[in-house]
Structure formats: C-alpha cells, structure tokens
C-alpha atoms as a PDB file:
ATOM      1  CA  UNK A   1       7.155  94.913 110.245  1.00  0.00           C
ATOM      2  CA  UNK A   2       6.839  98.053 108.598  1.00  0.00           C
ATOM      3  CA  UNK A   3       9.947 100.210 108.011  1.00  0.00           C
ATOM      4  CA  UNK A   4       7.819 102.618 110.359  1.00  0.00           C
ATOM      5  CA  UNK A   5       7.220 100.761 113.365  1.00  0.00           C
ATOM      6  CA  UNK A   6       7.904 102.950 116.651  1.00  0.00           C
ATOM      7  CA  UNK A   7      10.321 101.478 118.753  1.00  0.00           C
ATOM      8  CA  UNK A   8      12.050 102.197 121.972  1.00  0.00           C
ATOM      9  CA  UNK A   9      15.359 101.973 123.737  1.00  0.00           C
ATOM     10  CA  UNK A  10      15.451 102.598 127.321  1.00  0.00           C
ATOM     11  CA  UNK A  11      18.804 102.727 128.461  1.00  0.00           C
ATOM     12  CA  UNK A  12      19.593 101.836 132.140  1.00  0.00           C
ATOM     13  CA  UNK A  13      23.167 102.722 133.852  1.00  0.00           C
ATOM     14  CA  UNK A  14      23.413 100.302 136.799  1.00  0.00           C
ATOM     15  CA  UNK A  15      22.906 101.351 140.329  1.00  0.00           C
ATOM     16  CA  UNK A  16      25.878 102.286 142.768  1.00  0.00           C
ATOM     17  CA  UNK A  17      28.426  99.537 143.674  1.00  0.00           C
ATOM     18  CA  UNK A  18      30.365  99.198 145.890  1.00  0.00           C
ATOM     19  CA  UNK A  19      34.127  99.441 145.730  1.00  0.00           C
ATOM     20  CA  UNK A  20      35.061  95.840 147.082  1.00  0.00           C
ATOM     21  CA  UNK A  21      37.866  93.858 147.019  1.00  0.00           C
ATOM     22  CA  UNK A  22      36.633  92.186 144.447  1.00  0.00           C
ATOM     23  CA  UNK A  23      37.268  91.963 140.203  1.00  0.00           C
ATOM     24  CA  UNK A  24      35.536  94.548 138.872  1.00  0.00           C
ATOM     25  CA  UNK A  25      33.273  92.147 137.378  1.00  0.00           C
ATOM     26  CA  UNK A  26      32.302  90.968 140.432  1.00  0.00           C
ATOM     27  CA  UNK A  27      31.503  94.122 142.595  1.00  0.00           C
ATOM     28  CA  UNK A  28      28.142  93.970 144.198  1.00  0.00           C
ATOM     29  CA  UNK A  29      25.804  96.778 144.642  1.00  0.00           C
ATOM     30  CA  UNK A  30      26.347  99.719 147.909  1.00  0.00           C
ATOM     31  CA  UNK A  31      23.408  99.625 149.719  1.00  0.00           C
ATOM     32  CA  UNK A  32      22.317 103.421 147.868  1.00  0.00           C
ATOM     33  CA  UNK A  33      22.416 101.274 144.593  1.00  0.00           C
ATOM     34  CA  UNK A  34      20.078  98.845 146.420  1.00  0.00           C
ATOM     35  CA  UNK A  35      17.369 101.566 147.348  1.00  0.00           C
ATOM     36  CA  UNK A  36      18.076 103.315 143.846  1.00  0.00           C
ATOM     37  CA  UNK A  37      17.533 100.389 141.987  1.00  0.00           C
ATOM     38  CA  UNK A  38      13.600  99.741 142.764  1.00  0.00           C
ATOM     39  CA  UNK A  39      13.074 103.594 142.401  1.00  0.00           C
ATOM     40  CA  UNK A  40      14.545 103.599 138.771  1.00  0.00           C
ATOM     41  CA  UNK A  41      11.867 100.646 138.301  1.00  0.00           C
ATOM     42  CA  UNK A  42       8.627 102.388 139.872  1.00  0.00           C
ATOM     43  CA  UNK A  43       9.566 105.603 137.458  1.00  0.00           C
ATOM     44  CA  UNK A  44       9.753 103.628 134.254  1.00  0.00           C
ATOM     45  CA  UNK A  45       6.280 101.677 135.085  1.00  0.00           C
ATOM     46  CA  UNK A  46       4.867 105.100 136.177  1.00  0.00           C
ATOM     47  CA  UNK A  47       5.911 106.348 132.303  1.00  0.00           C
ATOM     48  CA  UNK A  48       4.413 103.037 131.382  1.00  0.00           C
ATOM     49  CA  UNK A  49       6.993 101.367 129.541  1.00  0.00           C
ATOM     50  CA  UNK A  50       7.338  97.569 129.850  1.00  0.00           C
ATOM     51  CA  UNK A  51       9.819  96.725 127.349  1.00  0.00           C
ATOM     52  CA  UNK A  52       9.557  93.276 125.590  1.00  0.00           C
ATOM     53  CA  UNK A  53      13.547  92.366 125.720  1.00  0.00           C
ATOM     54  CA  UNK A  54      15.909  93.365 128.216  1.00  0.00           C
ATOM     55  CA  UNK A  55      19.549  92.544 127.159  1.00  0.00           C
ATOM     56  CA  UNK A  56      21.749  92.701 130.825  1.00  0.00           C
ATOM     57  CA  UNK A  57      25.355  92.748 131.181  1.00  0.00           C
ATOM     58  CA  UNK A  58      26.820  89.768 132.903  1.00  0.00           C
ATOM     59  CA  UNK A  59      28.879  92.034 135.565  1.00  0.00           C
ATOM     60  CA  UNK A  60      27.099  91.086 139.554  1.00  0.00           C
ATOM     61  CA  UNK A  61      25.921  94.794 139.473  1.00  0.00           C
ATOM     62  CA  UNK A  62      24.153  94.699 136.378  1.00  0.00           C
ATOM     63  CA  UNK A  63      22.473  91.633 137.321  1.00  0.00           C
ATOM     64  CA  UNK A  64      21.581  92.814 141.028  1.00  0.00           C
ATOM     65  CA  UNK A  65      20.560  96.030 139.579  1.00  0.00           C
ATOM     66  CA  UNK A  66      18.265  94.228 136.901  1.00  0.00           C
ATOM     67  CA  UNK A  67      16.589  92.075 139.811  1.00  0.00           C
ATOM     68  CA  UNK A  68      15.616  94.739 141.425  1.00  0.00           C
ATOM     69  CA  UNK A  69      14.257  96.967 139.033  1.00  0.00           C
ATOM     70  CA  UNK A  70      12.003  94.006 137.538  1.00  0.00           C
ATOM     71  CA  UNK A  71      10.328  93.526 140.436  1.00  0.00           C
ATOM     72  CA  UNK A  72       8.728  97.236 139.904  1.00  0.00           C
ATOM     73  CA  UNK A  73       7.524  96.290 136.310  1.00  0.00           C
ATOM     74  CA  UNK A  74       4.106  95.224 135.641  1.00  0.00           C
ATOM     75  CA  UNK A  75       5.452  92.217 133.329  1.00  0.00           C
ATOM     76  CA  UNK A  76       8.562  90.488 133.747  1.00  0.00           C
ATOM     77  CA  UNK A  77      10.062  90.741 130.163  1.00  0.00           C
ATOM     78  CA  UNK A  78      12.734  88.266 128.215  1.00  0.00           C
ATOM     79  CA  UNK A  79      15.867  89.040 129.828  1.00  0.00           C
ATOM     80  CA  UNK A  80      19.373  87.889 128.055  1.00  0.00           C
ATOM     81  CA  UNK A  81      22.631  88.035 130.285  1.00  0.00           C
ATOM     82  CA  UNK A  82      25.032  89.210 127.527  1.00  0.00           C
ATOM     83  CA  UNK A  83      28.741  89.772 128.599  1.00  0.00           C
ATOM     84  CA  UNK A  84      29.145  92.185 125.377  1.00  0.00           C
ATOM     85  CA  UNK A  85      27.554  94.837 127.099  1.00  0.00           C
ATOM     86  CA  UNK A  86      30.563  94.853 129.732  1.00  0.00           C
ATOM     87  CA  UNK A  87      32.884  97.536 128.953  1.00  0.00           C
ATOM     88  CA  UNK A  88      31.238  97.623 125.775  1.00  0.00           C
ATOM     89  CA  UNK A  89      32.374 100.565 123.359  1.00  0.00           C
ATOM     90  CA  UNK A  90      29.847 102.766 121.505  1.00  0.00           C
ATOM     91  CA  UNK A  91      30.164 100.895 118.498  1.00  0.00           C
ATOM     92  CA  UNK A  92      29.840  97.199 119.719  1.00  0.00           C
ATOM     93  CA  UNK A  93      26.807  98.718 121.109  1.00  0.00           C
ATOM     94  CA  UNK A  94      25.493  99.694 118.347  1.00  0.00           C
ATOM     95  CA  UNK A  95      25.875  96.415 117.206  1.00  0.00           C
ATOM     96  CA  UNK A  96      24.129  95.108 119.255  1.00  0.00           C
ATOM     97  CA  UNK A  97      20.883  97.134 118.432  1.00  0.00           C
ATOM     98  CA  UNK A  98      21.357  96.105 114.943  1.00  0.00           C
ATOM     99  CA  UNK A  99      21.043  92.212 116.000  1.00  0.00           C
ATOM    100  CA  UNK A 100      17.925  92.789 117.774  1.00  0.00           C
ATOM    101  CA  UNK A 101      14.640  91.176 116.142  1.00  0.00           C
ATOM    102  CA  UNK A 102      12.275  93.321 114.569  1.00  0.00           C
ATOM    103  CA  UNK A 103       9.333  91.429 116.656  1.00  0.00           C
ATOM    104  CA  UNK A 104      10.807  93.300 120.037  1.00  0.00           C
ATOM    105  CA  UNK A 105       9.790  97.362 119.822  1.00  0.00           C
ATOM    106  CA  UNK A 106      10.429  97.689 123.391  1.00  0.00           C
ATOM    107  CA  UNK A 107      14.422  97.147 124.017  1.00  0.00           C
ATOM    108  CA  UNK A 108      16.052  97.716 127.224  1.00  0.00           C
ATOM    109  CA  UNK A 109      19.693  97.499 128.081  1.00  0.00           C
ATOM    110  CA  UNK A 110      21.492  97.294 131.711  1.00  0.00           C
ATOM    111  CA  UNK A 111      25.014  98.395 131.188  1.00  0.00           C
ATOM    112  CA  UNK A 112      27.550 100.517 132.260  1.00  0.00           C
ATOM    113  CA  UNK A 113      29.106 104.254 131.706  1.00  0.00           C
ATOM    114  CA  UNK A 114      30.391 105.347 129.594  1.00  0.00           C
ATOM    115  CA  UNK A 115      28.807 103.343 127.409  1.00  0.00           C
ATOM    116  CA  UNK A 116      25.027 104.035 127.937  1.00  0.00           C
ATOM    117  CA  UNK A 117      25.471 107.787 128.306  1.00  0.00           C
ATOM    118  CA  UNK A 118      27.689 107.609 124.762  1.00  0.00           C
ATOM    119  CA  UNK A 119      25.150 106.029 123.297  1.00  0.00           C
ATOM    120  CA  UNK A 120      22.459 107.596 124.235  1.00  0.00           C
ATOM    121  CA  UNK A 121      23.863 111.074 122.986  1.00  0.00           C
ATOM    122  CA  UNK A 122      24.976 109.192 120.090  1.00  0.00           C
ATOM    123  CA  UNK A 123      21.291 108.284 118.824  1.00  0.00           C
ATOM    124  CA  UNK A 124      19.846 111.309 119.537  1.00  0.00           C
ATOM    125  CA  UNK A 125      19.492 113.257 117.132  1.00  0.00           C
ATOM    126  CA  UNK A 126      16.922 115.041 118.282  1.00  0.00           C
ATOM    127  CA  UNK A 127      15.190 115.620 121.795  1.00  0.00           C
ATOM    128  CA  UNK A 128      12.373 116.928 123.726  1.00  0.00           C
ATOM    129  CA  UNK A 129      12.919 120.326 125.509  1.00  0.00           C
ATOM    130  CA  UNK A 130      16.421 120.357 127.560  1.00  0.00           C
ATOM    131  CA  UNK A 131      16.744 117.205 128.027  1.00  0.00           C
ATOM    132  CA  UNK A 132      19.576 116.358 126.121  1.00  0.00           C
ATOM    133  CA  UNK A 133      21.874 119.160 127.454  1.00  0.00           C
ATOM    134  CA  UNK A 134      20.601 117.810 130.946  1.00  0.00           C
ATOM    135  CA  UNK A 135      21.628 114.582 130.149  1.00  0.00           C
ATOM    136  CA  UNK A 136      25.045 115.562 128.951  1.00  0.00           C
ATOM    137  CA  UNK A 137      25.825 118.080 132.156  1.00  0.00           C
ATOM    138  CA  UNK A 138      24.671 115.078 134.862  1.00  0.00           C
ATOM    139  CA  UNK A 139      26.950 112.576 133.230  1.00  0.00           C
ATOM    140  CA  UNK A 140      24.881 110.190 133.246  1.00  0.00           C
ATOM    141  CA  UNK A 141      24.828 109.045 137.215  1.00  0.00           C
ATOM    142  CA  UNK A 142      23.504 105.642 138.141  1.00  0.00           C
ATOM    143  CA  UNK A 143      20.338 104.383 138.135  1.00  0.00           C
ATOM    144  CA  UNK A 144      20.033 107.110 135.161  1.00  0.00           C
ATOM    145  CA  UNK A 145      17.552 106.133 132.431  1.00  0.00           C
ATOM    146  CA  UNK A 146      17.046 107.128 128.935  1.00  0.00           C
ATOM    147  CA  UNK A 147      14.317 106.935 126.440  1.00  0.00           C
ATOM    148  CA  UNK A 148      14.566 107.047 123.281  1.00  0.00           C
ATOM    149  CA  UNK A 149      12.319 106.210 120.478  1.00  0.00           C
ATOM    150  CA  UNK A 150      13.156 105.844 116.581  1.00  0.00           C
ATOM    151  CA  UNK A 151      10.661 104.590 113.504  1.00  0.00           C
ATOM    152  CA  UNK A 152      12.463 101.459 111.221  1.00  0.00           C
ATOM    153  CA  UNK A 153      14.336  98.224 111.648  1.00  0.00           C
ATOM    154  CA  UNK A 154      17.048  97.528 114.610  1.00  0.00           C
ATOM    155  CA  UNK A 155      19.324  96.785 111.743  1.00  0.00           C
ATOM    156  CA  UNK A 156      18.715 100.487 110.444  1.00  0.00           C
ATOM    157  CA  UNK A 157      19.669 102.082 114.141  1.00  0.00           C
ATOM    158  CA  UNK A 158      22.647 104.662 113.413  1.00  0.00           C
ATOM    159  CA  UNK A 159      24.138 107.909 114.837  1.00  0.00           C
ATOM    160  CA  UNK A 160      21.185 110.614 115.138  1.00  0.00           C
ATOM    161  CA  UNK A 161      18.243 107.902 114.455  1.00  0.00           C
ATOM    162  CA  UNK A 162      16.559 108.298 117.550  1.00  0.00           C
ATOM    163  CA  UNK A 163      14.898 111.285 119.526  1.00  0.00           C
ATOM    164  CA  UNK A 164      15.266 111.625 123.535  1.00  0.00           C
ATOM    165  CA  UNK A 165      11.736 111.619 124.809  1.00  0.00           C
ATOM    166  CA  UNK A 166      13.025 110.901 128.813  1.00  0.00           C
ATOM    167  CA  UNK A 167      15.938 111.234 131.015  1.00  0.00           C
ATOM    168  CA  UNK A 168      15.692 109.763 134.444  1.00  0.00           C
ATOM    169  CA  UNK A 169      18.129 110.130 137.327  1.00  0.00           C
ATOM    170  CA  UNK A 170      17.801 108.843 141.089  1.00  0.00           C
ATOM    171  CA  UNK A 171      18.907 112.203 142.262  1.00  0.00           C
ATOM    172  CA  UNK A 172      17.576 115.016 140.566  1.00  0.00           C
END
C-alpha cells in the first residue's frame, strides 16, 4: 500500500442503555438506544460507507448496538469483539489504530464516551465547514458518528492526521 492510500475511521458511540442493576459491563440497551441504533446504520449506508473491519467493544451495549446497526449495512463486514476499547483512554486508542492492517481502509470502531468523542477531536486536524465545533458543543451523544478520513499507514495515525468529513447524531 502506498503511503497515500485514503482511509477512513468512522467512529460510533453506542446507543442509549439503560441504567440496570447490572455491572456496567453488562447494561443492555433502553429501548431509545434500540430505535437509535438501526437509524445510525441507515445514515452511514445512505453516505455509503461500508467499512471493511469493525473493531467492537466487548461491553452488552456495544455489542447490541453493533447488531443492530449491521443489519442496515449493505455488507456485513469483519467484526472483532475487543475488550480494549472498554473504558479505553485516548491513547490506548490510538493504539489501537496503529495495529490495524494496512489491507483494511475502511475502519470502524463501537465504543464508548469519552473515548470516541476524544478521539475524534484528537485526529482532526482539520474539518469540513462547522462540523468540528458542532461536534465538540453536542458532546458527542449516542448513536453519534464520526468520519474521518486520513492518507498513509494505520501505524502513521497521530494527533491532527485526519480531517472530519461527517458528524452524525440521532437527534439533531
């Protein structure tokens, strides 16, 4: 691969849970994360992205978020259940982008705040019109998705790389 392949990130906050009894790990979707979920799908085939990896966290709300979402994809891509992404800092994140395989350009991660919106504000560097102030005034809600695109290697993905072509939220 060439050091400028395009490549994407799409970064995908989980959908509302519920505040059980249970471990935190173990919380289940509300039923609004179960009707946001699907919708966050349908707008990301509508941009037509179909990433090639997904990398999920292993918490029950990233994976019932992540089922439902699929389902609105055209193709079904690789997904990896990866407990690293729970409670994952900024940097171990970043790590993580620098494992990935230079044969996926398509990446998408299910995690959880405030990890995704950190790192999404941390790569980029630049972005189309507002939507990087937008992004940083919503928070970063759930069901939120960004896109982001860079040119290079995973292993060269660093502070500033990438450029914010989308931001995505369920409400608004």
């Amino acid at each position: 691969m060439s050091v400028d392949t395009p490549r994407r990130i799409v970064l995908l906050r989980h959908a509302k849970a519920d505040w059980s009894q249970e471990s935190d790990h173990e919380r289940p979707l509300a039923e609004r994360g179960r009707q946001e979920a699907p919708v966050a799908g349908r707008w990301l085939a509508a941009a037509g992205i179909n990433p090639d990896l997904t990398l999920c966290s292993t918490s029950l709300r990233t994976r019932e978020t992540w089922k439902l979402f699929v389902h609105e994809l055209a193709h079904r891509p690789k997904t990896v259940y990866d407990e690293r992404l729970y409670e994952a800092s900024l940097g171990e994140l970043l790590a993580l982008l620098n494992e990935t395989s230079d044969d996926i350009d398509d990446l998408l991660l299910v995690g959880h705040n405030p990890g995704m919106h950190a790192l999404a504000d941390a790569l980029a560097g630049e972005a189309d019109d507002d939507l990087l102030p937008r992004m940083n005034r919503s928070g970063f809600p759930t069901a939120s998705l960004a896109v982001l695109t860079f040119n290079g290697s995973w292993k060269s993905v660093e502070h500033g790389v990438g450029r914010l072509v989308a931001y995505w939220t369920p409400h608004g």
